[in-house]
Structure formats: C-alpha cells, structure tokens
Protein backbone atom coordinates (compact mmCIF):
# COMPACT_ATOMS: atom_id res chain seq x y z
CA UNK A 1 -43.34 -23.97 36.04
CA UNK A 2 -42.56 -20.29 35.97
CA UNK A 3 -45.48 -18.26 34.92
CA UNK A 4 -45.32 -14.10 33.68
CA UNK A 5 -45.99 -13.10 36.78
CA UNK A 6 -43.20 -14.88 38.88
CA UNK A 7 -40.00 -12.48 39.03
CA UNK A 8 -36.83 -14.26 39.62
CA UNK A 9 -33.62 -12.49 40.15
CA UNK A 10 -30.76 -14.18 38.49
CA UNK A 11 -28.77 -11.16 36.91
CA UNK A 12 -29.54 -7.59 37.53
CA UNK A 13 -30.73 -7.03 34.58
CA UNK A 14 -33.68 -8.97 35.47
CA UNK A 15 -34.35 -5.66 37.35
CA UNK A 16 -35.02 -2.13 35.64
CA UNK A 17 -32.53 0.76 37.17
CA UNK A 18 -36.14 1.89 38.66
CA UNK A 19 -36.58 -1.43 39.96
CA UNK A 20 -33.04 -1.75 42.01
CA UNK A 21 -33.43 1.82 43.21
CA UNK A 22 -36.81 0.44 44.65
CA UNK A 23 -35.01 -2.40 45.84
CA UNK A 24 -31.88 -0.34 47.57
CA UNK A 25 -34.51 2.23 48.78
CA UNK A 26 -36.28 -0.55 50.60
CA UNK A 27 -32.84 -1.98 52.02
CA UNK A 28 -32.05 1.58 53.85
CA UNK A 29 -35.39 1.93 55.11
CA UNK A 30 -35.17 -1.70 56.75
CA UNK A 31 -31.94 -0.98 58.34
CA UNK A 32 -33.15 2.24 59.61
CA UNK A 33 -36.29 0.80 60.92
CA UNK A 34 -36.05 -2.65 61.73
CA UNK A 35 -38.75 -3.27 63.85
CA UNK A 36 -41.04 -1.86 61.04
CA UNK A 37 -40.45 -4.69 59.10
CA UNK A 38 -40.49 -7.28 61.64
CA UNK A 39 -43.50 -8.80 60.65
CA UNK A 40 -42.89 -8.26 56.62
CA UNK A 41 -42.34 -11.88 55.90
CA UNK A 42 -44.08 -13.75 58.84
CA UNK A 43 -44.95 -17.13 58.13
CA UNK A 44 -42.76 -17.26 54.50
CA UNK A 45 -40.29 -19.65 53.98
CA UNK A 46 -37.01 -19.53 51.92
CA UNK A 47 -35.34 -22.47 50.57
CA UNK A 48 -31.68 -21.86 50.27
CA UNK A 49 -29.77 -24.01 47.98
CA UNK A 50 -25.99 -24.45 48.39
CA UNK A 51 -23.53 -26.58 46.09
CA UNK A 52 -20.57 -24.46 47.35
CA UNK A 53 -19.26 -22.73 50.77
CA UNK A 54 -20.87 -19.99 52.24
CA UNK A 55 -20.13 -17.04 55.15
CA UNK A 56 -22.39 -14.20 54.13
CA UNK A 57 -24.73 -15.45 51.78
CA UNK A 58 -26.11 -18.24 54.50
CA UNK A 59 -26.09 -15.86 57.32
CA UNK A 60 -27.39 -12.99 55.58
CA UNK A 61 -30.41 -14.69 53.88
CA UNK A 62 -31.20 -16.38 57.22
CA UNK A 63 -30.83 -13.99 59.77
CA UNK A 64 -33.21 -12.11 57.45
CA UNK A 65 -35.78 -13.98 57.15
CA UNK A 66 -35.51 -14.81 60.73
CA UNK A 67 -35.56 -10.67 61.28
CA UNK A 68 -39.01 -9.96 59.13
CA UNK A 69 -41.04 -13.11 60.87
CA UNK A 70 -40.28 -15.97 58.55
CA UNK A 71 -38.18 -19.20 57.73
CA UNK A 72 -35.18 -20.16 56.17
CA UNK A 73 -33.80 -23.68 55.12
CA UNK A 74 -30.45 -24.61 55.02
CA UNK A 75 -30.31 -27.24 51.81
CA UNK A 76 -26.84 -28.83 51.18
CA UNK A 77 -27.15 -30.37 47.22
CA UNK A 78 -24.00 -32.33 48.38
CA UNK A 79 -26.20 -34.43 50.78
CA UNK A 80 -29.12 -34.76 47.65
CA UNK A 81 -31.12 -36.73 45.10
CA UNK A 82 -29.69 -33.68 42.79
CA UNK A 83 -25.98 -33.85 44.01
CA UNK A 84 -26.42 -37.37 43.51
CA UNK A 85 -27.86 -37.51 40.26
CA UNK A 86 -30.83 -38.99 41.12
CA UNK A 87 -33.19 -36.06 40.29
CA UNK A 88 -32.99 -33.71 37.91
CA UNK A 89 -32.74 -30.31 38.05
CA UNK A 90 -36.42 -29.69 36.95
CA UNK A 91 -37.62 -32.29 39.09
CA UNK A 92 -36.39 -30.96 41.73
CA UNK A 93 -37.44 -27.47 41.31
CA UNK A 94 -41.11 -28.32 40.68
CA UNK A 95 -41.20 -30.70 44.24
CA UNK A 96 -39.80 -28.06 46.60
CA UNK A 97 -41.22 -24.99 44.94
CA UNK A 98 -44.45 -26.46 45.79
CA UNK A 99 -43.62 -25.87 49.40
CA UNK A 100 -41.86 -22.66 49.89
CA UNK A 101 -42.44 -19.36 49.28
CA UNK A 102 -38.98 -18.24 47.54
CA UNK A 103 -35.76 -20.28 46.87
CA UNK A 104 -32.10 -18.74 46.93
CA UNK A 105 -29.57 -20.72 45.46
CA UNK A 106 -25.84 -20.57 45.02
CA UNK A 107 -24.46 -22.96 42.35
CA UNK A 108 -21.48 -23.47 40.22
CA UNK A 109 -23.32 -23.15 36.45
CA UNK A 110 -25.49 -20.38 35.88
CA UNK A 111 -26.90 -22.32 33.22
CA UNK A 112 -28.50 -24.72 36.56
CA UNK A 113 -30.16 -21.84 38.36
CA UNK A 114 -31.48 -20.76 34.90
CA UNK A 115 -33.25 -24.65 34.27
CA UNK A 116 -34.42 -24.40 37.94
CA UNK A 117 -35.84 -20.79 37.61
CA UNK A 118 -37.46 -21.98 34.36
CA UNK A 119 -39.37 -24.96 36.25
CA UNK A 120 -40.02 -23.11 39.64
CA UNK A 121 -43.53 -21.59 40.84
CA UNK A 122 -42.31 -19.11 43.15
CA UNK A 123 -39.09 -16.46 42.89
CA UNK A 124 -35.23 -17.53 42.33
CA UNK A 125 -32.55 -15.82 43.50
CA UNK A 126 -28.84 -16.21 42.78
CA UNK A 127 -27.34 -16.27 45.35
CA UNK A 128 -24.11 -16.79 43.50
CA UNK A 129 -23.01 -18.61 39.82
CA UNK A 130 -20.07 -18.28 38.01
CA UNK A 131 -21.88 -15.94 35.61
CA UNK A 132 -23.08 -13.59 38.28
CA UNK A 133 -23.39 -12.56 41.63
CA UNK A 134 -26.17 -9.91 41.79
CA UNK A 135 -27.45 -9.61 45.58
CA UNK A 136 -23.37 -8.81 46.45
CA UNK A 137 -23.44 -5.74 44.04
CA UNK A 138 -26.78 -4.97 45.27
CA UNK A 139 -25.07 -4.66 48.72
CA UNK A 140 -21.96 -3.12 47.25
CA UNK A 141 -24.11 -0.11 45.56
CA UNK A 142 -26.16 0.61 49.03
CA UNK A 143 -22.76 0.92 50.42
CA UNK A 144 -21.18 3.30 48.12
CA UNK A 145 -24.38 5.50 48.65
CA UNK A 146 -24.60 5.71 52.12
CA UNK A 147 -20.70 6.31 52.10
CA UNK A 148 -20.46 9.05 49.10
CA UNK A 149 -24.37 10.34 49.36
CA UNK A 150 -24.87 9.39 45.64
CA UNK A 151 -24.19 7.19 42.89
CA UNK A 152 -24.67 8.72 39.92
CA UNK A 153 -21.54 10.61 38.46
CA UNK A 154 -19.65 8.50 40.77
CA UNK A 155 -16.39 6.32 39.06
CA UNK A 156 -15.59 2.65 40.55
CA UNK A 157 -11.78 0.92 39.37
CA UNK A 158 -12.47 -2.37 39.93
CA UNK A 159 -8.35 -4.24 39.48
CA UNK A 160 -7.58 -7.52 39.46
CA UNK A 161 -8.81 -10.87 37.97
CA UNK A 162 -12.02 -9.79 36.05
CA UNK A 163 -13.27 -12.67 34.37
CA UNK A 164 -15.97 -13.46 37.18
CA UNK A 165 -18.95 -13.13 38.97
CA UNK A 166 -18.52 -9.97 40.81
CA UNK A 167 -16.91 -8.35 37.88
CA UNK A 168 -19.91 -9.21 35.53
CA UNK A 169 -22.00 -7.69 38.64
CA UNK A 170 -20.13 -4.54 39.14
CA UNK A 171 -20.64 -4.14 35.05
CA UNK A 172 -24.32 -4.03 35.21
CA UNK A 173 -24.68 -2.52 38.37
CA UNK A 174 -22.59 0.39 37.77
CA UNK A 175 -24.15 1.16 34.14
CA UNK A 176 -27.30 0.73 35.12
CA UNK A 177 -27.62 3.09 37.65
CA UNK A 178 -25.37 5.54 36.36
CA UNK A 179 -21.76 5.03 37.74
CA UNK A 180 -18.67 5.05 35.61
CA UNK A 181 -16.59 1.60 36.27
CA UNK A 182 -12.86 1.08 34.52
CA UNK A 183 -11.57 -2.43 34.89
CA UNK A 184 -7.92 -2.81 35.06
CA UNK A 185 -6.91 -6.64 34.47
CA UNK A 186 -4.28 -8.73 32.36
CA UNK A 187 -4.60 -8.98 29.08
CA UNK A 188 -6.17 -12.38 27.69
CA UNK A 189 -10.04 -13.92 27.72
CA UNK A 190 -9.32 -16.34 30.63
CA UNK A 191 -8.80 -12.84 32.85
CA UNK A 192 -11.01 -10.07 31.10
CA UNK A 193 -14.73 -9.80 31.84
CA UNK A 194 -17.02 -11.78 28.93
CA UNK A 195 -17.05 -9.16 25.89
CA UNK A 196 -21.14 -9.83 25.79
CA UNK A 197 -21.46 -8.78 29.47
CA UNK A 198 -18.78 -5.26 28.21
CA UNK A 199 -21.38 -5.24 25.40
CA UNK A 200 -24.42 -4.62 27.20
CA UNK A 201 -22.95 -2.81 29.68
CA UNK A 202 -22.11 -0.14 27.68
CA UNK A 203 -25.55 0.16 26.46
CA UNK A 204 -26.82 0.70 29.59
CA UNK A 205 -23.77 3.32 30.52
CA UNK A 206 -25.21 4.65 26.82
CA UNK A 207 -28.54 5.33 28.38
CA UNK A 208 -27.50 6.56 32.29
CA UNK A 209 -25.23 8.79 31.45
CA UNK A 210 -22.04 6.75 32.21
CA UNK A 211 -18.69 5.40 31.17
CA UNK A 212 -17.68 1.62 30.73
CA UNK A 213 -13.69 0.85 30.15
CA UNK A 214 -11.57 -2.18 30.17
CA UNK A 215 -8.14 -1.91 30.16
CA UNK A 216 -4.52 -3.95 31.42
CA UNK A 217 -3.52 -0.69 33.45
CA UNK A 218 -4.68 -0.47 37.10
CA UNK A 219 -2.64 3.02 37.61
CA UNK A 220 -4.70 4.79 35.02
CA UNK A 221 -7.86 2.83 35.90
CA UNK A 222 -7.42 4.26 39.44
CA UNK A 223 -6.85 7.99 38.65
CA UNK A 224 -9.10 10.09 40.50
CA UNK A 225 -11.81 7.30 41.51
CA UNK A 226 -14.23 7.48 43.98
CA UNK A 227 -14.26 3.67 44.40
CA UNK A 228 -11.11 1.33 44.85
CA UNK A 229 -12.56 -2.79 44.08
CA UNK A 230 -10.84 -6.17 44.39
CA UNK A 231 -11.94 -9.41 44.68
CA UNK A 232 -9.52 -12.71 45.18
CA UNK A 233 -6.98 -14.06 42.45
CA UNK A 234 -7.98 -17.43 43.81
CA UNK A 235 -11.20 -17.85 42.86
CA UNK A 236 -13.34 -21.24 44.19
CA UNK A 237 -12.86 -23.15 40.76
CA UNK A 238 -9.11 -22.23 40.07
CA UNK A 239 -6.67 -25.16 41.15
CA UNK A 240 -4.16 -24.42 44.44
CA UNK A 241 -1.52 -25.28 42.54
CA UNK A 242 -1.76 -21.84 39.98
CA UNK A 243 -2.10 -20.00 42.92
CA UNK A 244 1.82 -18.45 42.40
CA UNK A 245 1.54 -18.32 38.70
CA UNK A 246 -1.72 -16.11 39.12
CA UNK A 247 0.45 -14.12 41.74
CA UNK A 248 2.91 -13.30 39.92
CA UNK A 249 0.61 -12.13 36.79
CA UNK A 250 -1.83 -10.14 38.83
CA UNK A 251 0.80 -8.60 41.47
CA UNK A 252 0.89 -5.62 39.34
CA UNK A 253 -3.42 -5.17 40.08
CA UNK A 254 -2.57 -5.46 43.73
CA UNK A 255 -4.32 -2.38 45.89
CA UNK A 256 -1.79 -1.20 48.23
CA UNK A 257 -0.87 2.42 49.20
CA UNK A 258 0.90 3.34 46.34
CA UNK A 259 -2.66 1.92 43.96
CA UNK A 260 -4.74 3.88 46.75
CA UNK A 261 -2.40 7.44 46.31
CA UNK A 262 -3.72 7.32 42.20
CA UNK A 263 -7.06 7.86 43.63
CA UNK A 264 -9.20 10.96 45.32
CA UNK A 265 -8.11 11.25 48.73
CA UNK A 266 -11.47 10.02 50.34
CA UNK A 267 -12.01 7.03 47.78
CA UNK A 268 -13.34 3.73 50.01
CA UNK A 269 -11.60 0.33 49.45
CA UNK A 270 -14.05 -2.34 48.53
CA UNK A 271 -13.66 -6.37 48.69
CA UNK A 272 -16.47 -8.56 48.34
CA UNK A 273 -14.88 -11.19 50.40
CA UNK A 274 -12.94 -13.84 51.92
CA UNK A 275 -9.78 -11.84 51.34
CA UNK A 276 -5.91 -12.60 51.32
CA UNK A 277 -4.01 -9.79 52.87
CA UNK A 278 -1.07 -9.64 50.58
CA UNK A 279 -2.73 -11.13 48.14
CA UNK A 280 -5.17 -8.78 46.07
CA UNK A 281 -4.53 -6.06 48.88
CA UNK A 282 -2.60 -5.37 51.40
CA UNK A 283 -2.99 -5.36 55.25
CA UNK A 284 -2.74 -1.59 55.51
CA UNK A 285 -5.52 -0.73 52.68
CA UNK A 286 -8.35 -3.64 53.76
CA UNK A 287 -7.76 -2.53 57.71
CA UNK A 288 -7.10 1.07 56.82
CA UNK A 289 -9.43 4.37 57.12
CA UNK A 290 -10.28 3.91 53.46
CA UNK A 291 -11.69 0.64 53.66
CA UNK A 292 -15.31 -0.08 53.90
CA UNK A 293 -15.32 -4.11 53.67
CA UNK A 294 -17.16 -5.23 56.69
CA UNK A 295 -19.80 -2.18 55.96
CA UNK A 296 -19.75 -3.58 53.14
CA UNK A 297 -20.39 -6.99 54.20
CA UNK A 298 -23.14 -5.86 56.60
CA UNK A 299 -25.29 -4.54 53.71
CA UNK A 300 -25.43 -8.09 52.35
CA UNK A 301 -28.06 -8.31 55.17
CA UNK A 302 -30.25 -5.11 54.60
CA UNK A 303 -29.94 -5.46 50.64
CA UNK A 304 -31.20 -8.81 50.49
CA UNK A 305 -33.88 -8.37 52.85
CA UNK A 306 -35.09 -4.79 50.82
CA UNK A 307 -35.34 -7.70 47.37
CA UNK A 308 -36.82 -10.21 49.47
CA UNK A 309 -39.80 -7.88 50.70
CA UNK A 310 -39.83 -6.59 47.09
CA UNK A 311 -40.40 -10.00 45.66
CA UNK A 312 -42.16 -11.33 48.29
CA UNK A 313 -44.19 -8.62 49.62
CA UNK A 314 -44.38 -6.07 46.54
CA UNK A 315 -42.27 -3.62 48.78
C-alpha cells in the first residue's frame, strides 16, 4: 500500500508550481551535464507498464534509466494475468511493487493507475491515461523555456480537439506556472476540455498571475501568441471510421500558415505527437522554422529523467 511518504505523479497537480520548477530545473541541468548524473539512479529499477502503443514514452523512460545507471522493464499488460483478468489491479500492484524501485504506466482509465497508485509501495507515474498526460507537458514547458527564456507572462493557443489528455495537461501546466493558455475547439462536451479540469485551472491562473479561456474560435485564440499547440483529431480510442466526420468539423482548428500569420512572428509550433500532416497541421508549419516538435520530443527524455531523480533520488 501507498504510505504519506510515497509521491506518485499521476496529474500535475500532484506537484506544487515549486515542485515542477524543481523538477524542470533538474531536467536542464541533466541535459547540460549528463555525465553528472550518470550514476543518479544506479542499481534502480523501473517497471513500465503499457496497455497501449508507445514511441516516446518507452524510449524515453528507458534510455533514461539506462543513462543515470539503472534498469528499465518493458511490461506488455496484453501478454498478463491483469490483461487477462486473472489478477486484479491491486494484486498486481502490491506483487511487483515489492520488486522495483518506481513503476511508469500508460493505461487507458485513469481511474486504473489511480487503484494501482493506491496499492503500490514505491512511486507511480502516468505515463499516459485518458484523463492526463503529465510527463508530456512537463517536456512541453522545458521546451517553451529554453526556446522563449521564460514562462511566465507567456500565452499558449492550444486548437483543435480538446477533450483529452494533453489538453487537460496543457490546462494545469500552463496555470500553474504562470502562462496564459486559450483553447480554441468546437463547440459541444464530447470536444471541449472537462469543465472541472477549466475549473481548477482557473484557480490556479487566479493565483500565478494568468489567464485561462475556452472558446470555438482558433483565429482569436491565436492572436498574438507566443505558443501555437495541436495534437491529433484521431485520437487512440476514436473509431477509423469518424475519422472524415471529425475532419470536416475540426478543419477550421487546422494550424497552417494562414493560423500561424494570427500569431507573433517568432511564436514556435508545438505537437505532442504522432502527427498527420494535413491533418491537424500542415506540412509547411510542423517542418517549418516555427516548429519545435522533435525539440520538443527530445525533452520527453531530459524531463522525465529531472522527475525520476526527483522522486527517486530527492533531486
């Protein structure tokens, strides 16, 4: 079982603003200094939990612990007891938490890495859920810093489909440490971020001095912004056969030059990815000068390892 002291990471929230500065502080210093850190996690071992597909999350959460001395296992629920249904998910946490030092886990339900949390002994980290996916804003704000020199003051448009992970992210992330973030998106609760996650987002822009705003117009959203943000209109769970529907309503929250033009002249194009040229952008803003994406993706990498070593190794 979890006890007061363990710290999970399932939301950002879990994290103070002082507590993710730590965190993205850490991050630059390991990617400045590698070979300081070499020996940060030597002889830890990470348990990484997968129920869907994974690029960056697998290679960035093993090549790191591989970089600071320690382990990382590759753990595929579709080959389980769990995937199965022969073990619950309590069961299962309590057996293999026994024998690592830190799990990462990227499931479908948030409510599952929540009951596993609840019943592990060492720290969780989402690695991705349909609720949230923390560790890719965590990466997405180092960016933005090292790009612009700051965050705070900073605003973020974030267009397209926005009832998701990244979108719930970007909320938090933003608020909490002081950017403004404007989310342009159609109208309707199947495609607007979840008005609880708007709710306490705004408290937190209440407190750090910034702006929260959700609105159906991506040309307004993207007037003077420092940040341009998409993420696919074909999320893993929606069905192939919406996929032109869904183009057709969110062709209007495309990025392309004309969406870029409503912004400053230096704002950086952002996209989590896998992305769909023509799709949610086009060719000529992902491989433009504006875009930042595989910078972007990089920082997956040093992010992840500055929470690791701040979890792990108290930074």
């Amino acid at each position: 079982m979890s006890t007061s002291t363990t710290r999970h990471f399932l939301q950002l929230p879990d994290l103070t603003p002082e507590e993710v500065r730590r965190v993205l502080e850490l991050g630059r210093r390991i990617k400045a200094a590698p070979h300081e850190y070499a020996e940060a996690l030597k002889n830890r071992v990470l348990l990484m939990i997968f129920a869907k597909p994974s690029l960056r999350t697998r290679v960035s959460f093993e090549a790191g612990m591989a970089q600071m001395g320690g382990h990382a296992i590759y753990y595929d629920l579709g080959n389980s007891p769990l995937g199965a249904g022969k073990e619950s998910i309590a069961d299962t946490a309590r057996a293999s938490t026994r024998m690592v030092d830190a799990v990462m886990a990227r499931l479908f339900e948030h409510e599952e890495i929540e009951e596993f949390a609840a019943h592990s002994s060492v720290p969780v980290v989402n690695g991705l859920t349909n609720y949230t996916h923390p560790c890719q804003i965590l990466a997405d704000l180092m960016t933005v810093a090292e790009k612009k020199g700051t965050l705070e003051g900073l605003t973020l448009c974030y267009t397209g489909d926005a009832q998701n992970n990244v979108t719930h992210s970007l909320l938090y992330g933003c608020a909490m440490l002081g950017v403004n973030i404007r989310v342009a998106c159609p109208s309707g609760a199947e495609y607007e971020p979840l008005p609880k996650v708007v709710a306490r987002a705004k408290e937190y822009a209440a407190k750090h001095g910034s702006e929260v705003t959700v609105s159906h117009d991506a040309k307004a959203a993207a007037q003077k912004a420092d940040v341009i943000y998409t993420d696919s209109w074909m999320s893993y769970h929606i069905p192939k056969d919406e996929a032109q529907a869904r183009r057709q309503l969110f062709l209007p929250y495309q990025v392309n030059a004309e969406l870029m033009q409503q912004a400053k002249p230096d704002a950086v194009f952002m996209n989590c990815l896998p992305a769909e040229r023509g799709a949610e952008q086009t060719a000529e803003v992902i491989d433009g000068p504006n875009s930042i994406v595989f910078d972007q993706a990089e920082n997956r990498l040093h992010a992840q390892k500055g929470l690791l070593v701040f979890l792990l190794a108290g930074g």
